[in-house]
Protein backbone atom coordinates (compact mmCIF):
# COMPACT_ATOMS: atom_id res chain seq x y z
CA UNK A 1 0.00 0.00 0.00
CA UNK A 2 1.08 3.25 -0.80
CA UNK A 3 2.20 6.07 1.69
CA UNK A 4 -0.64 8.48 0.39
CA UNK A 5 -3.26 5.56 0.66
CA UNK A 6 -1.56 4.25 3.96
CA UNK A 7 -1.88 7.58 5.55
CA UNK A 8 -6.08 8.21 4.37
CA UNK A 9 -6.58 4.79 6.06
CA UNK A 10 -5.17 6.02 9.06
CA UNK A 11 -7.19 9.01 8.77
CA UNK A 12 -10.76 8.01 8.06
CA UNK A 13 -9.56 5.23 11.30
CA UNK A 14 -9.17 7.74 13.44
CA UNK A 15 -11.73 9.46 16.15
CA UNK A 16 -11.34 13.05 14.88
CA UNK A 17 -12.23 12.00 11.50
CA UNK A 18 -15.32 10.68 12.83
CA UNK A 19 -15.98 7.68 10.28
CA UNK A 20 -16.90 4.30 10.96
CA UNK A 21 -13.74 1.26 11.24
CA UNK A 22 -15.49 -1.39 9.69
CA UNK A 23 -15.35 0.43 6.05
CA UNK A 24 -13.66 -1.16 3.15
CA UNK A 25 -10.42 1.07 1.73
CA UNK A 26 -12.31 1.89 -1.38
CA UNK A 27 -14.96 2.94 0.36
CA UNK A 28 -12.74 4.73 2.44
CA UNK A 29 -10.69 6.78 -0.52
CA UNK A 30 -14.04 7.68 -1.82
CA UNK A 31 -15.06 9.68 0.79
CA UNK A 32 -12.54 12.12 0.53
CA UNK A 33 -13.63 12.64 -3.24
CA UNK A 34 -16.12 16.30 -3.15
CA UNK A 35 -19.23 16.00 -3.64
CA UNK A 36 -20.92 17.00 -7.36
CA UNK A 37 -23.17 20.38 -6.24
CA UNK A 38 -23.20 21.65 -9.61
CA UNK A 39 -26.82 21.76 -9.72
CA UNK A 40 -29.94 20.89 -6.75
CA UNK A 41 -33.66 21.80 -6.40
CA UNK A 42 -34.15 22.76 -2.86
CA UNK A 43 -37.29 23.12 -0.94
CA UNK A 44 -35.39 25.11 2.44
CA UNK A 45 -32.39 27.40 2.59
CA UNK A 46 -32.18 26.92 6.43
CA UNK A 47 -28.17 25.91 7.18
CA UNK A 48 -26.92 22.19 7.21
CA UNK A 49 -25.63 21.15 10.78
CA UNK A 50 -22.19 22.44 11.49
CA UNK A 51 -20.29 19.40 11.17
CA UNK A 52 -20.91 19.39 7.35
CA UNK A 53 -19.40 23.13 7.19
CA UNK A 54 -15.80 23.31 6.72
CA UNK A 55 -14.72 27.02 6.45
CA UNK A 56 -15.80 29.81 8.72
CA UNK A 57 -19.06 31.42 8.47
CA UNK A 58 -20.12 34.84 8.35
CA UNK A 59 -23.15 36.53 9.35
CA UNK A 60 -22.53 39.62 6.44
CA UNK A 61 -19.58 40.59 4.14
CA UNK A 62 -18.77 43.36 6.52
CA UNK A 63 -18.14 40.92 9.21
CA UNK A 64 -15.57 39.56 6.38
CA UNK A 65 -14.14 42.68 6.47
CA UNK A 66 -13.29 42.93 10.08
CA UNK A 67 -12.26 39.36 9.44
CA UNK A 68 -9.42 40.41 7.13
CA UNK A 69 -8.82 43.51 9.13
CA UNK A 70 -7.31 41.39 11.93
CA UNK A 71 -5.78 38.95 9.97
CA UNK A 72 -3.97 42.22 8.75
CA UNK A 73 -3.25 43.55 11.96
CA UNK A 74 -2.00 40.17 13.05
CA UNK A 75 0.92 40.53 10.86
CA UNK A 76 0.92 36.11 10.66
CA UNK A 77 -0.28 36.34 7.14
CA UNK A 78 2.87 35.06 4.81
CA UNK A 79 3.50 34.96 1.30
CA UNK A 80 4.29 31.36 0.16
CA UNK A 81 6.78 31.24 -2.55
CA UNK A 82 6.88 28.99 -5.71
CA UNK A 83 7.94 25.38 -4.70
CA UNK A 84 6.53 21.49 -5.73
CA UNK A 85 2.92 20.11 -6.51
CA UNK A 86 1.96 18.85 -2.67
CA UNK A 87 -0.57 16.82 -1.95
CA UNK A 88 -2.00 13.89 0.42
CA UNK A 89 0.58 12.16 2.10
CA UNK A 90 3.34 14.25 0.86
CA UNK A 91 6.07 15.39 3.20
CA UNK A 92 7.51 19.06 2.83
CA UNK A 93 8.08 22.12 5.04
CA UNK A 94 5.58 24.00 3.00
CA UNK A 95 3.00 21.50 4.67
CA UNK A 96 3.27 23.54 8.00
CA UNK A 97 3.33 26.92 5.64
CA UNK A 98 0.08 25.85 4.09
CA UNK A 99 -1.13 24.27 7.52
CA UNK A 100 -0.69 27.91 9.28
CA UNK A 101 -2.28 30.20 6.40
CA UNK A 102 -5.72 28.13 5.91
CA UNK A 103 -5.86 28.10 9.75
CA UNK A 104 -5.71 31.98 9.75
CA UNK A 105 -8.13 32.00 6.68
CA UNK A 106 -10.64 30.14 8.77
CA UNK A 107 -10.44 26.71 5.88
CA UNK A 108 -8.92 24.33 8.88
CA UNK A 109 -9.88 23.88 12.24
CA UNK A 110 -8.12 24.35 15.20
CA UNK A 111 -7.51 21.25 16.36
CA UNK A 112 -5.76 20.21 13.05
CA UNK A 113 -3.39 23.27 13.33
CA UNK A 114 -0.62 21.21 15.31
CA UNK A 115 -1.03 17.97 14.59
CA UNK A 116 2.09 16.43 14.19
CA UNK A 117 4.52 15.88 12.07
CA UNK A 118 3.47 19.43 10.58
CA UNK A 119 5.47 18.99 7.52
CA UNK A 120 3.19 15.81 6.55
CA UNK A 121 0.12 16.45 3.63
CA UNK A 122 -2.86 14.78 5.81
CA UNK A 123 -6.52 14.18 5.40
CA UNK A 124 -7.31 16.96 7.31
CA UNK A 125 -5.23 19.50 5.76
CA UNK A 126 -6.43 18.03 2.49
CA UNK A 127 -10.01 18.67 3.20
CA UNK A 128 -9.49 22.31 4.09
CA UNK A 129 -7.44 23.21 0.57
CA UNK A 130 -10.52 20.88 -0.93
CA UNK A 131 -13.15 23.90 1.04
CA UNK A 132 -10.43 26.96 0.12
CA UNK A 133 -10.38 25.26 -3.49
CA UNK A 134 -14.22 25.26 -4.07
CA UNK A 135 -14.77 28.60 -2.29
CA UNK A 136 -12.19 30.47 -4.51
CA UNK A 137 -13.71 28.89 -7.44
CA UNK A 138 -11.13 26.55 -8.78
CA UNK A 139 -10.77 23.23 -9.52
CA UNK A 140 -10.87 20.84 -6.06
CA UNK A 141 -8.38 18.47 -6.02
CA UNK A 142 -6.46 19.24 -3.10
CA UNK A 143 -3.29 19.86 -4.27
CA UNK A 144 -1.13 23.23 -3.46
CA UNK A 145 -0.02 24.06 -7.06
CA UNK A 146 0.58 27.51 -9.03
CA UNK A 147 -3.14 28.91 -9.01
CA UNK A 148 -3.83 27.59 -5.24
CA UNK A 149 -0.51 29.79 -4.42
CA UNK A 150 -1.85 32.81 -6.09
CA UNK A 151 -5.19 32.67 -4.54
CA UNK A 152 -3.18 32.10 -1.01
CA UNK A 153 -0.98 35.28 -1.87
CA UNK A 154 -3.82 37.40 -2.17
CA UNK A 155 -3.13 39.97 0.72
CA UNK A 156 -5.36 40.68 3.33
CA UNK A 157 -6.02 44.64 2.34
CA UNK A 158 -6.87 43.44 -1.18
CA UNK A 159 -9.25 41.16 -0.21
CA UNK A 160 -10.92 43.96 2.12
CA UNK A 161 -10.89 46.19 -1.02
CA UNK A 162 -12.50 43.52 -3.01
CA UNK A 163 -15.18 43.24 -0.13
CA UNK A 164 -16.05 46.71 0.25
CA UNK A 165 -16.74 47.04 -3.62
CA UNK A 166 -18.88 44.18 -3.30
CA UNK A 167 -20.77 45.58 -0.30
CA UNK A 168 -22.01 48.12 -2.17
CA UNK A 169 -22.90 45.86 -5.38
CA UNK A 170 -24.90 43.55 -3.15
CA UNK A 171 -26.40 46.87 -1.54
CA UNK A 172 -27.78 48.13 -5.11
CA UNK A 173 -29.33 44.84 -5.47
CA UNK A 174 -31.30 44.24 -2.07
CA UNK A 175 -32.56 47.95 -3.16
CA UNK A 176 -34.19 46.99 -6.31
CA UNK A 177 -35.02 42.94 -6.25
CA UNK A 178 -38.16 42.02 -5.25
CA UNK A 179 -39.55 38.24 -3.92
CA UNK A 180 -38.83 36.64 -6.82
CA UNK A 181 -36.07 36.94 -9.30
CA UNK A 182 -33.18 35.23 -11.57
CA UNK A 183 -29.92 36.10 -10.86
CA UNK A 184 -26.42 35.78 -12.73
CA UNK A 185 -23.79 36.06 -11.46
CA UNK A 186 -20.94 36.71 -13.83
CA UNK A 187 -17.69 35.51 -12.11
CA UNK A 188 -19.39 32.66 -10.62
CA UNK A 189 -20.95 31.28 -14.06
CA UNK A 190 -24.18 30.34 -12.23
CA UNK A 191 -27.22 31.27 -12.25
CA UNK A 192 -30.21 30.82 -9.13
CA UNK A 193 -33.76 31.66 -8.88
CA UNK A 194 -34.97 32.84 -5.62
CA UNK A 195 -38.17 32.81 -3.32
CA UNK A 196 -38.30 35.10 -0.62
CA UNK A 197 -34.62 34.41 0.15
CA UNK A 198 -34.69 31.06 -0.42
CA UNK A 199 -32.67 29.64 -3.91
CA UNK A 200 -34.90 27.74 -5.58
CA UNK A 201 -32.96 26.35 -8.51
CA UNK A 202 -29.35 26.39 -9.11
CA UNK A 203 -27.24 26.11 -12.08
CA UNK A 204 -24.12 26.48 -14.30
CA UNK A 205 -24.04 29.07 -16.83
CA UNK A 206 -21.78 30.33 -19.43
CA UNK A 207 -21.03 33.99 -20.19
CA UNK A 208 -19.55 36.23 -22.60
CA UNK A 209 -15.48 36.09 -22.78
CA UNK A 210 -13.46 39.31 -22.19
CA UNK A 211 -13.62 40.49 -25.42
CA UNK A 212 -17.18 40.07 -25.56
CA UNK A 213 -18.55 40.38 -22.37
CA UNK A 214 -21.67 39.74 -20.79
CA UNK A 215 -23.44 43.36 -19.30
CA UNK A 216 -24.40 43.96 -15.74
CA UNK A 217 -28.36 44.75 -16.06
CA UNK A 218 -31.27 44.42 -14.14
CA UNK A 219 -34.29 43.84 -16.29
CA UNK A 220 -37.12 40.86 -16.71
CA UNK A 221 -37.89 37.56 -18.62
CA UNK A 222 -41.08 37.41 -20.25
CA UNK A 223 -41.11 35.16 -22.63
CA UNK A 224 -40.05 31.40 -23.17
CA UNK A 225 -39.25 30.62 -26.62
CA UNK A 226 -39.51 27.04 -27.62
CA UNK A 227 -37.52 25.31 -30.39
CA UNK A 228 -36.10 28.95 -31.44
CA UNK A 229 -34.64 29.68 -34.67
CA UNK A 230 -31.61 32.65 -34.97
CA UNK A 231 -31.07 35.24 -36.59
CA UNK A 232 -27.29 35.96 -36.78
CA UNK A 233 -26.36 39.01 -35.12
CA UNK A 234 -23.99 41.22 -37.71
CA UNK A 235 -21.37 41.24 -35.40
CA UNK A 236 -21.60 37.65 -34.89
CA UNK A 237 -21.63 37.17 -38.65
CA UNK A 238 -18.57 39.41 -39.48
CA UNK A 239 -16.32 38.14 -36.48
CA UNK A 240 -16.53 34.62 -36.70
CA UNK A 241 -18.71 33.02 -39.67
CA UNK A 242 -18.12 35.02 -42.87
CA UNK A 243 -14.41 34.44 -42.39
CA UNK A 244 -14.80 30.70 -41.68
CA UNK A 245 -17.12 30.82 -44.72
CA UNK A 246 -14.93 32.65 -46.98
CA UNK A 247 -12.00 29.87 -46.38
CA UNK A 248 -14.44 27.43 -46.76
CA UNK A 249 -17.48 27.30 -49.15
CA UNK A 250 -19.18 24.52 -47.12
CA UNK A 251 -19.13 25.91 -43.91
CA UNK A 252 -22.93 27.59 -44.21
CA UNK A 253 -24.03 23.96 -45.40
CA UNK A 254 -22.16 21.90 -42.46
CA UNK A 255 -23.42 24.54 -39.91
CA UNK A 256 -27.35 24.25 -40.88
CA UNK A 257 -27.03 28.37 -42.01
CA UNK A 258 -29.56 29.78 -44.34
CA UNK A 259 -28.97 33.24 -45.88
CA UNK A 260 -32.44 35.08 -46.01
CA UNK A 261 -33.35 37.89 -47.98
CA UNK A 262 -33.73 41.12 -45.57
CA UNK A 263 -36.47 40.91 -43.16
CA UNK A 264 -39.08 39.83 -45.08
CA UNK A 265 -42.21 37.90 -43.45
CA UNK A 266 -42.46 35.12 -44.49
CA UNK A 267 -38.45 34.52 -44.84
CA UNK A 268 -37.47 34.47 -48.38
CA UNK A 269 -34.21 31.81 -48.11
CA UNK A 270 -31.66 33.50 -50.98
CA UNK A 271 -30.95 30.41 -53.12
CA UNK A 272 -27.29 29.23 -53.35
CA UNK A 273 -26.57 31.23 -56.61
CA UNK A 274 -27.36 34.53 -55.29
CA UNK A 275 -25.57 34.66 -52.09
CA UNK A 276 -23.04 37.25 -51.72
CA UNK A 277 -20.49 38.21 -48.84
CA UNK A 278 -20.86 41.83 -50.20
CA UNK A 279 -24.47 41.71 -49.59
CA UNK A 280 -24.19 40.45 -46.22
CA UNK A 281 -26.09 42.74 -43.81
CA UNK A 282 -26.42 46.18 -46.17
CA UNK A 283 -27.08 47.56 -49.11
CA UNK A 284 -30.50 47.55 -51.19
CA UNK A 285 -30.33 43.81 -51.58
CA UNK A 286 -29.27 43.09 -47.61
CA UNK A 287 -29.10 39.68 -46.69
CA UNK A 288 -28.87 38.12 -43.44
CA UNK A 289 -27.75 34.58 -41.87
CA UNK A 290 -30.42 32.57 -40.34
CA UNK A 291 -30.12 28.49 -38.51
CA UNK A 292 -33.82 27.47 -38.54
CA UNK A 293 -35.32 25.77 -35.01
CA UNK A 294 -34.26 21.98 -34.21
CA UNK A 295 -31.69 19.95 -32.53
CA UNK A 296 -28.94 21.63 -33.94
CA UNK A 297 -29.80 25.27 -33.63
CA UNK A 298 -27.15 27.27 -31.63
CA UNK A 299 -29.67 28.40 -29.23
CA UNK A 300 -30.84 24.87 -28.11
CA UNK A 301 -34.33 23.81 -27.66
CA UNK A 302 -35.23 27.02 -25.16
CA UNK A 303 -34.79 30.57 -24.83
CA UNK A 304 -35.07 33.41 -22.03
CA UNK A 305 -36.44 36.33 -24.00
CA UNK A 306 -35.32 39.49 -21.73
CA UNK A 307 -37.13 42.39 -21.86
CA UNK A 308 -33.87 44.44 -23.09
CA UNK A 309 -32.44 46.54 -26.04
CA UNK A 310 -28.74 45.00 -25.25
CA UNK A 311 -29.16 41.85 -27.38
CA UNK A 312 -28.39 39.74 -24.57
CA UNK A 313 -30.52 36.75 -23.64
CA UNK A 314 -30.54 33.40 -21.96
CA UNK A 315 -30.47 30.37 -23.66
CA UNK A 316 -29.80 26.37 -24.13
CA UNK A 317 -26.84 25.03 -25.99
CA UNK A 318 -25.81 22.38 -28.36
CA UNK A 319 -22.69 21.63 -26.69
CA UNK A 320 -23.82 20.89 -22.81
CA UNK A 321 -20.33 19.45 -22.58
CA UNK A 322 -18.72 23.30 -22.07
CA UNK A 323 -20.15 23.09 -18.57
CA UNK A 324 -18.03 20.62 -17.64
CA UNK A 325 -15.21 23.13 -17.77
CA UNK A 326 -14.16 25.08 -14.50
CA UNK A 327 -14.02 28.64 -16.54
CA UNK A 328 -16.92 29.20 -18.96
CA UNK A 329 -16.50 32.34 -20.54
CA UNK A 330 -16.87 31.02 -23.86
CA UNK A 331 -20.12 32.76 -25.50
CA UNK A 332 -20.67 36.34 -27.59
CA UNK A 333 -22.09 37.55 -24.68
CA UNK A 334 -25.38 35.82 -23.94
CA UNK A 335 -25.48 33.33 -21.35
CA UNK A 336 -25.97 29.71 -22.08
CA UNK A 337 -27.80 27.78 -19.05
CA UNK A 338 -26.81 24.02 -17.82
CA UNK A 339 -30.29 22.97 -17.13
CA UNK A 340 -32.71 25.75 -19.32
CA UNK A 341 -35.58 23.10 -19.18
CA UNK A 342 -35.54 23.21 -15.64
CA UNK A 343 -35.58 26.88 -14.80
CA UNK A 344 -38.51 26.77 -17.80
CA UNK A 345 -40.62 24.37 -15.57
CA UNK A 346 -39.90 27.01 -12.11
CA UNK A 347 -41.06 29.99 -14.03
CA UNK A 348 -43.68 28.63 -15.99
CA UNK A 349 -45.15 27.11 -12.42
CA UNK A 350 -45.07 30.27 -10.70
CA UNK A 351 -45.93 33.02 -13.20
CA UNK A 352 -48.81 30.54 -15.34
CA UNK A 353 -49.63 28.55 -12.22
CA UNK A 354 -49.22 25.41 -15.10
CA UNK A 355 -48.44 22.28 -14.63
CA UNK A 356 -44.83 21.94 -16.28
CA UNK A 357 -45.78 19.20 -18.09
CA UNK A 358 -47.42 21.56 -20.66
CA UNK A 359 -44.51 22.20 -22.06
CA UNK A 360 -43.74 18.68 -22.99
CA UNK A 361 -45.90 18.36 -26.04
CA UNK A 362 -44.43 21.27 -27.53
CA UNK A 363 -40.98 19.67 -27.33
CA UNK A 364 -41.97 17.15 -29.80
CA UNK A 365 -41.28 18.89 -33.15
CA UNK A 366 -39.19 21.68 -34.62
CA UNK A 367 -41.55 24.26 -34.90
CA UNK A 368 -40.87 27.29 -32.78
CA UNK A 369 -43.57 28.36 -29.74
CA UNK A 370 -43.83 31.38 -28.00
CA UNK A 371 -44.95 31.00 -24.22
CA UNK A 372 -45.52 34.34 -22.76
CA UNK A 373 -45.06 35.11 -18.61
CA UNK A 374 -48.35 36.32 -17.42
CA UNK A 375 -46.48 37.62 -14.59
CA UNK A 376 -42.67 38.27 -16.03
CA UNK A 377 -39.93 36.98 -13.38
CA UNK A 378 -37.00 39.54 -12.51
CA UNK A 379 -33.62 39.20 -13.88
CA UNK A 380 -30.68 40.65 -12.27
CA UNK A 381 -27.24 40.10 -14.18
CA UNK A 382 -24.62 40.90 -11.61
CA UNK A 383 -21.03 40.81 -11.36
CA UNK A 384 -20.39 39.74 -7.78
CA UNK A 385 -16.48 38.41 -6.88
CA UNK A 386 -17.46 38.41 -3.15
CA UNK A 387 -20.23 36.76 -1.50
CA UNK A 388 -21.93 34.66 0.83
CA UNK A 389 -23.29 31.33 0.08
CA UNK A 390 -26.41 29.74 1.29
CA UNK A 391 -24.25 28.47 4.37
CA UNK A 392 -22.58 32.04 4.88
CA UNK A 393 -19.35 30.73 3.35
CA UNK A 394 -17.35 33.74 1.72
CA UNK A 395 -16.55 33.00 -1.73
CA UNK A 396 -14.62 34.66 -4.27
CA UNK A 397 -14.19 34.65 -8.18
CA UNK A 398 -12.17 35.89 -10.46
CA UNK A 399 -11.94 39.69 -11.19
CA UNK A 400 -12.87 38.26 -15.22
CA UNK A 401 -13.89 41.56 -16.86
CA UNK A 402 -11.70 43.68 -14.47
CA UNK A 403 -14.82 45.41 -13.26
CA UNK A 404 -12.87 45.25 -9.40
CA UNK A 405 -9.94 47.17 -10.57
CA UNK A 406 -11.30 49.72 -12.35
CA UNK A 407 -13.54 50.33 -9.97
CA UNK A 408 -10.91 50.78 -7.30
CA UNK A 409 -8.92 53.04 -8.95
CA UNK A 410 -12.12 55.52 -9.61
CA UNK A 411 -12.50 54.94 -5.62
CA UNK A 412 -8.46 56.21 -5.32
CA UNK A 413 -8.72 58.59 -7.54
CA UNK A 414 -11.97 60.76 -5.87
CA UNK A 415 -10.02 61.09 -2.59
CA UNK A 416 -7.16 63.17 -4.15
């Protein structure tokens, strides 16, 4: 048996680990795997019992910032410099390094802070990078590598900027949402829907990338469109299919793309021999790219329609596979949804008062249906990189769209 394996045994065996002797060692290496949260329905936000909380809890993001503010004070908070991959089992005096800073940032309990020999990776330390992983919104797997280090380096002051900017966000929104609403949230790529405080449904989302990014907006859903066809946006067209198109004559073809003559009603399709790239969204004889409803339609089987003039929309996708990716900033801007058929069901149920099921029938062809919102749900896109969870675990994301820096140095710059 292997030292790593060896030492998890030993571990899960052991009273403060608090699991049973009698389990096999498979059994016993798979419960130190995380568990897959990516998506729940939940009828209660009340908090789980303590013991299945790793990381400190807050009661508000200003208590995170007196939090920081004596961890800042304390002068204990150390830089940790470039060094190996370490994980559990392995033996290295950044162990005790690593041991020391997710003690001060609240990820490992106390009575795991001395137990000895410091230097050595153990299950405990391993399930508090596993919490600080998940709640800094990178990949979980419990090993102190490059992008663990950076997140660790962070210093305290920055993080209390970072909170104090996202005070105020979270402010502007408690001002303005009502009972029920949608929220993104853009560095988190997820979206939730929310009763009275409680989160409803939960999902992963994809957003804009940084050179087309997704807008902050508050606005409101009120209309589902089922088995949607697109019309190519002209900046979509010009950026990324007429060049793919002009290398290669059977791109259109291979892509299900129509080109369509203006914005005629019905659509006039422009056959084959009168295409032209110079025609291509102006002139006298405009014409326009269009992917008709079905299976392979960019938009999916569902879309959001927000009551907006920014384009910007919520939608399914015909590669579900993107969400299996830790960083989804992939799209033009709109935001693709993980589960779109599910959130359809929530809002249907509580602005219709309908059975979900209606919506079944109409899944059973191509042809597009247009399901309005008798009573149109709130959307609030939001670009939070501090936060609360349901269990009053601070999380962070990634500053994606540089929003938080920009932001700060407006806030420097009005106090000279």
């Amino acid at each position: 048996m292997s030292l790593k394996r060896l030492l998890l045994l030993l571990c899960l065996l052991s009273a403060p680990c608090g699991v049973a002797a009698d389990r096999g060692e498979e059994q016993l290496l798979a419960v130190a795997k995380p568990l897959d949260n990516d998506f729940y329905l939940t009828e209660s936000s009340s908090t789980p019992p303590e013991t299945n909380i790793q990381s400190k809890q807050f009661a508000a993001l200003t208590d995170a910032v007196g939090f920081y503010e004596a961890i800042e004070r304390s002068g204990q908070w150390e830089f940790i410099p470039d060094g190996p991959l370490l994980g559990l089992g392995d033996a290295h005096e950044q162990v005790i390094q690593l041991r020391d800073q997710l003690y001060l940032l609240g990820d490992l309990k106390e009575e795991a802070l001395f137990i000895e020999p410091r230097e050595l990776f153990d299950l405990a330390l391993h399930e508090a990078l596993l919490a600080f992983q998940n709640r800094h919104g990178i990949k979980a797997d419990g090993i102190l590598g490059p992008q663990t280090r950076r997140l660790l380096n962070i210093p305290p002051r920055q993080r209390i900027n970072q909170l104090l900017i996202n005070i105020n966000r979270q402010q502007q929104l408690t001002a303005i949402a009502g009972d029920h609403y949608v929220q993104v949230n853009i560095p988190e790529y997820r979206l939730r829907l929310y009763e009275q405080g409680r989160v409803l449904v939960e999902m992963k989302t994809i957003i804009g990338r940084r050179s087309r990014q997704t807008p902050v907006f508050s606005s409101t859903v009120k209309t589902l469109v089922v088995n949607p066809s697109w019309s190519v946006p002209k900046s979509i067209a010009y950026k990324d299919i007429l060049p793919r198109w002009k290398k290669d004559k059977t791109y259109l073809a291979r892509n299900n793309l129509l080109v369509l003559s203006g914005w005629q009603t019905p659509r006039v399709i422009v056959p084959n021999e009168q295409i032209s790239q110079e025609k291509m969204y102006r002139g006298k004889e405009y014409q326009r790219l269009w992917q008709p409803p079905g299976a392979a339609n960019t938009l999916g089987r569902i879309k959001f329609q927000v009551g907006t003039n920014n384009s910007i929309y919520l939608h399914d996708t015909k590669k579900p596979s993107l969400f299996e990716l830790d960083k989804r900033a992939l799209s033009s801007g709109c935001i693709r949804l993980e589960k779109p058929r599910v959130l359809a069901d929530a809002l249907i149920q509580f602005s219709n008062q309908s059975d979900p099921q209606v919506l079944d029938p109409l899944f059973e062809d191509v042809a597009t249906h247009k399901i309005r919102l008798e009573n149109p749900i709130e959307l609030h896109v939001t670009y939070w990189t501090a936060w609360l969870d349901e269990d009053r675990i601070l999380n962070f994301a990634e500053d994606l769209y540089h929003h938080d820096l920009v932001e700060l140095a407006q806030r420097d710059s009005s106090h000279f």
